[in-house]
C-alpha atoms as a PDB file:
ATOM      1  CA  UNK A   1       4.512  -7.319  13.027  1.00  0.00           C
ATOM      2  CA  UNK A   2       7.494  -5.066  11.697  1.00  0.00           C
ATOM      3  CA  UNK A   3       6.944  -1.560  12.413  1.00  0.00           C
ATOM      4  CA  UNK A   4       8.766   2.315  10.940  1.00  0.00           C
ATOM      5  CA  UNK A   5       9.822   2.674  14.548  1.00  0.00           C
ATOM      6  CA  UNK A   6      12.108   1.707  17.461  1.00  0.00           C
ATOM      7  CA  UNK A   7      10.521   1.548  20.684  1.00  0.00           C
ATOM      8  CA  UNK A   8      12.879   2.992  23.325  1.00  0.00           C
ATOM      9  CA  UNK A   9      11.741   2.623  27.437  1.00  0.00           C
ATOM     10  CA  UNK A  10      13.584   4.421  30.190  1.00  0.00           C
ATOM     11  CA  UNK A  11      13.710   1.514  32.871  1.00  0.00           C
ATOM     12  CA  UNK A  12      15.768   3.665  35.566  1.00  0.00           C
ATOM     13  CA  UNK A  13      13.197   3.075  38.183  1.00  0.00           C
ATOM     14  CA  UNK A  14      12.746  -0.880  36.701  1.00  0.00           C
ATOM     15  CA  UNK A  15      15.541  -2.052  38.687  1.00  0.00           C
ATOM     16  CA  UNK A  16      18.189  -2.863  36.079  1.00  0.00           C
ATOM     17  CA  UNK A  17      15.491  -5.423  34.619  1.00  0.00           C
ATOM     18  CA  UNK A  18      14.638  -7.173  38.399  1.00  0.00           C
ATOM     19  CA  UNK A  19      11.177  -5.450  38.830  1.00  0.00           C
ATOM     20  CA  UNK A  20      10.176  -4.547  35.338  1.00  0.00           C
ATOM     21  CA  UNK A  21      11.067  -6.314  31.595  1.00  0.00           C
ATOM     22  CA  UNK A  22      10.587  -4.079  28.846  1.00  0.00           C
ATOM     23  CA  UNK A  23      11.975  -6.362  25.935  1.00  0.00           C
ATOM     24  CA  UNK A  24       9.554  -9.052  26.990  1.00  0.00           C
ATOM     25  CA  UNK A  25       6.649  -6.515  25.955  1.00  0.00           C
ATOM     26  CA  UNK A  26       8.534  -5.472  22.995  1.00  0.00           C
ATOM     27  CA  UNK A  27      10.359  -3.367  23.437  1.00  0.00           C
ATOM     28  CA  UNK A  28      13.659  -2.725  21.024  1.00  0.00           C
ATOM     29  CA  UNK A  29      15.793  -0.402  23.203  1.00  0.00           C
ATOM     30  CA  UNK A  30      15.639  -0.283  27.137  1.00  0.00           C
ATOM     31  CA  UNK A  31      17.781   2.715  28.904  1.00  0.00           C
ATOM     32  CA  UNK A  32      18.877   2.403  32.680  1.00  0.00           C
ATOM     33  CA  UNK A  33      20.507   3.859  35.034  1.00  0.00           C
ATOM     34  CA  UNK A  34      23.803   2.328  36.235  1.00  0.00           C
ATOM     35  CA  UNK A  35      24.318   5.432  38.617  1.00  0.00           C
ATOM     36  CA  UNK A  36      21.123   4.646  40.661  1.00  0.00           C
ATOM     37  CA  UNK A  37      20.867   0.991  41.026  1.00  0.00           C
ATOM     38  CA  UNK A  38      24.179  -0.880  39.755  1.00  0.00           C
ATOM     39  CA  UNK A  39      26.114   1.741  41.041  1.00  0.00           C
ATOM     40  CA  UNK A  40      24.987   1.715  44.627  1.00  0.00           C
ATOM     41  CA  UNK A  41      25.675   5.378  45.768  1.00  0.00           C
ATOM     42  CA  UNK A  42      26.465   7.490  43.342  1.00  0.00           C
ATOM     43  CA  UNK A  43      29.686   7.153  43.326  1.00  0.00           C
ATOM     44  CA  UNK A  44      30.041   6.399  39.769  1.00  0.00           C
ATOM     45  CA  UNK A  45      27.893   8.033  37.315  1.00  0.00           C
ATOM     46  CA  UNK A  46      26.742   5.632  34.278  1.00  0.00           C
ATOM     47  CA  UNK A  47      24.227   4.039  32.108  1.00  0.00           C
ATOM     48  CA  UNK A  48      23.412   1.321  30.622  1.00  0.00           C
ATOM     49  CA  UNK A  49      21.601   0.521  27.034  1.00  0.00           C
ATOM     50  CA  UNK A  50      20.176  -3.178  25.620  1.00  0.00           C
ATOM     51  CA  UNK A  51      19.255  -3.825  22.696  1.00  0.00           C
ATOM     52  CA  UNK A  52      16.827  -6.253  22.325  1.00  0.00           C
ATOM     53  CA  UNK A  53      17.940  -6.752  18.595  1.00  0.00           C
ATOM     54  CA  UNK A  54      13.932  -6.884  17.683  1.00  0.00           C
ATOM     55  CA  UNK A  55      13.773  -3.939  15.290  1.00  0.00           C
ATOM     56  CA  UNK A  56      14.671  -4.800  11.638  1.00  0.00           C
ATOM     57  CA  UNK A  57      16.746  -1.969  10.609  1.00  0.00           C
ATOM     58  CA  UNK A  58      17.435  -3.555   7.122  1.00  0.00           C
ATOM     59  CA  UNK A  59      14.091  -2.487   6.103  1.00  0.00           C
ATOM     60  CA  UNK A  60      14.092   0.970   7.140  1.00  0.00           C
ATOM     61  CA  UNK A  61      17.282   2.266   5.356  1.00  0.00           C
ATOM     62  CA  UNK A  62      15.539   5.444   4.736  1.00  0.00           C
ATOM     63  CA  UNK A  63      14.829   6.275   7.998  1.00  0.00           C
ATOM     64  CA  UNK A  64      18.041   4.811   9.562  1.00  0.00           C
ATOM     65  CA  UNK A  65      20.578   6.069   6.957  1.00  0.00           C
ATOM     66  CA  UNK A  66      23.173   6.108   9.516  1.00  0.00           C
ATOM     67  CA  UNK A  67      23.466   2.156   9.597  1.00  0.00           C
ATOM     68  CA  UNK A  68      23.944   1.771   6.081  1.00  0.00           C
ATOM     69  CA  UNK A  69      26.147   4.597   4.735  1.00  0.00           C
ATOM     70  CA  UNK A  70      29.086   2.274   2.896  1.00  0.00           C
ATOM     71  CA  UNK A  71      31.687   4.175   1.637  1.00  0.00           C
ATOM     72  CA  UNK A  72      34.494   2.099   2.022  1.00  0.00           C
ATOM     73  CA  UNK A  73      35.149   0.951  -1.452  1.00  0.00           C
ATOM     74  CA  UNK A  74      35.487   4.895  -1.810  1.00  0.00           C
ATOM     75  CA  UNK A  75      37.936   5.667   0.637  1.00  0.00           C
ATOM     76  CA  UNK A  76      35.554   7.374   2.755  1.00  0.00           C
ATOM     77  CA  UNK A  77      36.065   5.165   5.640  1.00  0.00           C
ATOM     78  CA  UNK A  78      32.312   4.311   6.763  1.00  0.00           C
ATOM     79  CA  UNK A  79      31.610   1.026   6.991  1.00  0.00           C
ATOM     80  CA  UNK A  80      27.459  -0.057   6.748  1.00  0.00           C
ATOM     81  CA  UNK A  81      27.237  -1.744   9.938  1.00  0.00           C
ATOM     82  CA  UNK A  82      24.193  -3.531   9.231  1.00  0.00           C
ATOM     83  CA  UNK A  83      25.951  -4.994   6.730  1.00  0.00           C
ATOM     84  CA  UNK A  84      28.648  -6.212   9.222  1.00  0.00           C
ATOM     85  CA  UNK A  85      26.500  -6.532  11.985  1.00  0.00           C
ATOM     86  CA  UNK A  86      22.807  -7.355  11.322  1.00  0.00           C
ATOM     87  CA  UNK A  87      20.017  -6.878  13.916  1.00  0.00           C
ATOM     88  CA  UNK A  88      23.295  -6.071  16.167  1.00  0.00           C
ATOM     89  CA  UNK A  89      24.100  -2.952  14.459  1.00  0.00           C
ATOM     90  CA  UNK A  90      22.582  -0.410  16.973  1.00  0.00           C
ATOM     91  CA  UNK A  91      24.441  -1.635  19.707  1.00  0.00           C
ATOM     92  CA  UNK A  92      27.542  -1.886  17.914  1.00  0.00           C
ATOM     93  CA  UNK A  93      27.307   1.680  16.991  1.00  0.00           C
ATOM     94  CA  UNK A  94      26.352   2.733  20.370  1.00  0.00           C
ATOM     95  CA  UNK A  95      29.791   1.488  21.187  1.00  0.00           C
ATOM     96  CA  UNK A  96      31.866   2.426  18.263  1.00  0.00           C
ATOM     97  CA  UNK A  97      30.017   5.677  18.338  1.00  0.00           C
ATOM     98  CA  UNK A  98      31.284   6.099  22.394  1.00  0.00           C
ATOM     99  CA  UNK A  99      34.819   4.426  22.001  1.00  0.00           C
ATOM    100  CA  UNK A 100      35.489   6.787  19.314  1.00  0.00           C
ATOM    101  CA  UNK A 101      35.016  10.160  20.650  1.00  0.00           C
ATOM    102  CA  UNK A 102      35.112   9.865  24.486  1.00  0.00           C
ATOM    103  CA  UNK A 103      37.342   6.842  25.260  1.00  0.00           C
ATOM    104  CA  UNK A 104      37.181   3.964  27.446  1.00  0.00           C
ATOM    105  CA  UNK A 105      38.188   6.082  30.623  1.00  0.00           C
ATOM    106  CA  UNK A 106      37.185   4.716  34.204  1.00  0.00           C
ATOM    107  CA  UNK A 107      36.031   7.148  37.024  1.00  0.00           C
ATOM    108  CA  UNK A 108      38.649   7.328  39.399  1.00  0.00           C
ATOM    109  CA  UNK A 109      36.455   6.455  42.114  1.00  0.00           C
ATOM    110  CA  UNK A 110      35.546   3.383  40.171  1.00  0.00           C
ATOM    111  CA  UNK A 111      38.959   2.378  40.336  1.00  0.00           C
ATOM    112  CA  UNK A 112      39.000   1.060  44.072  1.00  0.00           C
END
């Protein structure tokens, strides 16, 4: 059934997906936290987001404006990423989105 909204879970206490499985309910966006259980001891602060890729943004361009704004042929630089991206278009902007404004920098005490 295709419903107006995404389903987002917070899965920090899930495990990273070992103890609980939020997609497999239906899920379309799990959240977890990298600092608690990938990270080990809090060294290195982090997160983690998966998309499922289960929620049909294509038919909710009202609501989701953000994934379709194309003005390219107009110079304006956006690009409609569920054009270029399909049912992969929320975690492609999650990325673009983060790349663009904070950089791919590593926590020094990552770097071990």
């Amino acid at each position: 059934m295709d419903y107006p909204y995404l389903a987002l879970s917070d899965n920090t206490f899930g495990c990273a997906g070992y103890c609980s499985r939020p997609i497999d309910y239906g899920v379309d966006i799990v959240l977890h936290s990298a600092t608690r259980w990938i990270g080990g001891h809090g060294t290195t602060l982090g997160g983690v987001i998966v998309d499922g890729s289960t929620f049909n943004l294509g038919s909710h361009a009202d609501k989701f404006p953000q994934f379709h704004a194309d003005g390219a042929e107009d110079g304006g630089g956006e690009v409609s990423l569920w054009k270029m991206f399909g049912s992969r278009a929320f975690a492609m902007r999650c990325q673009l989105e983060v790349l663009r404004h904070i950089g791919s920098t590593m926590c020094p005490q990552a770097a071990q």
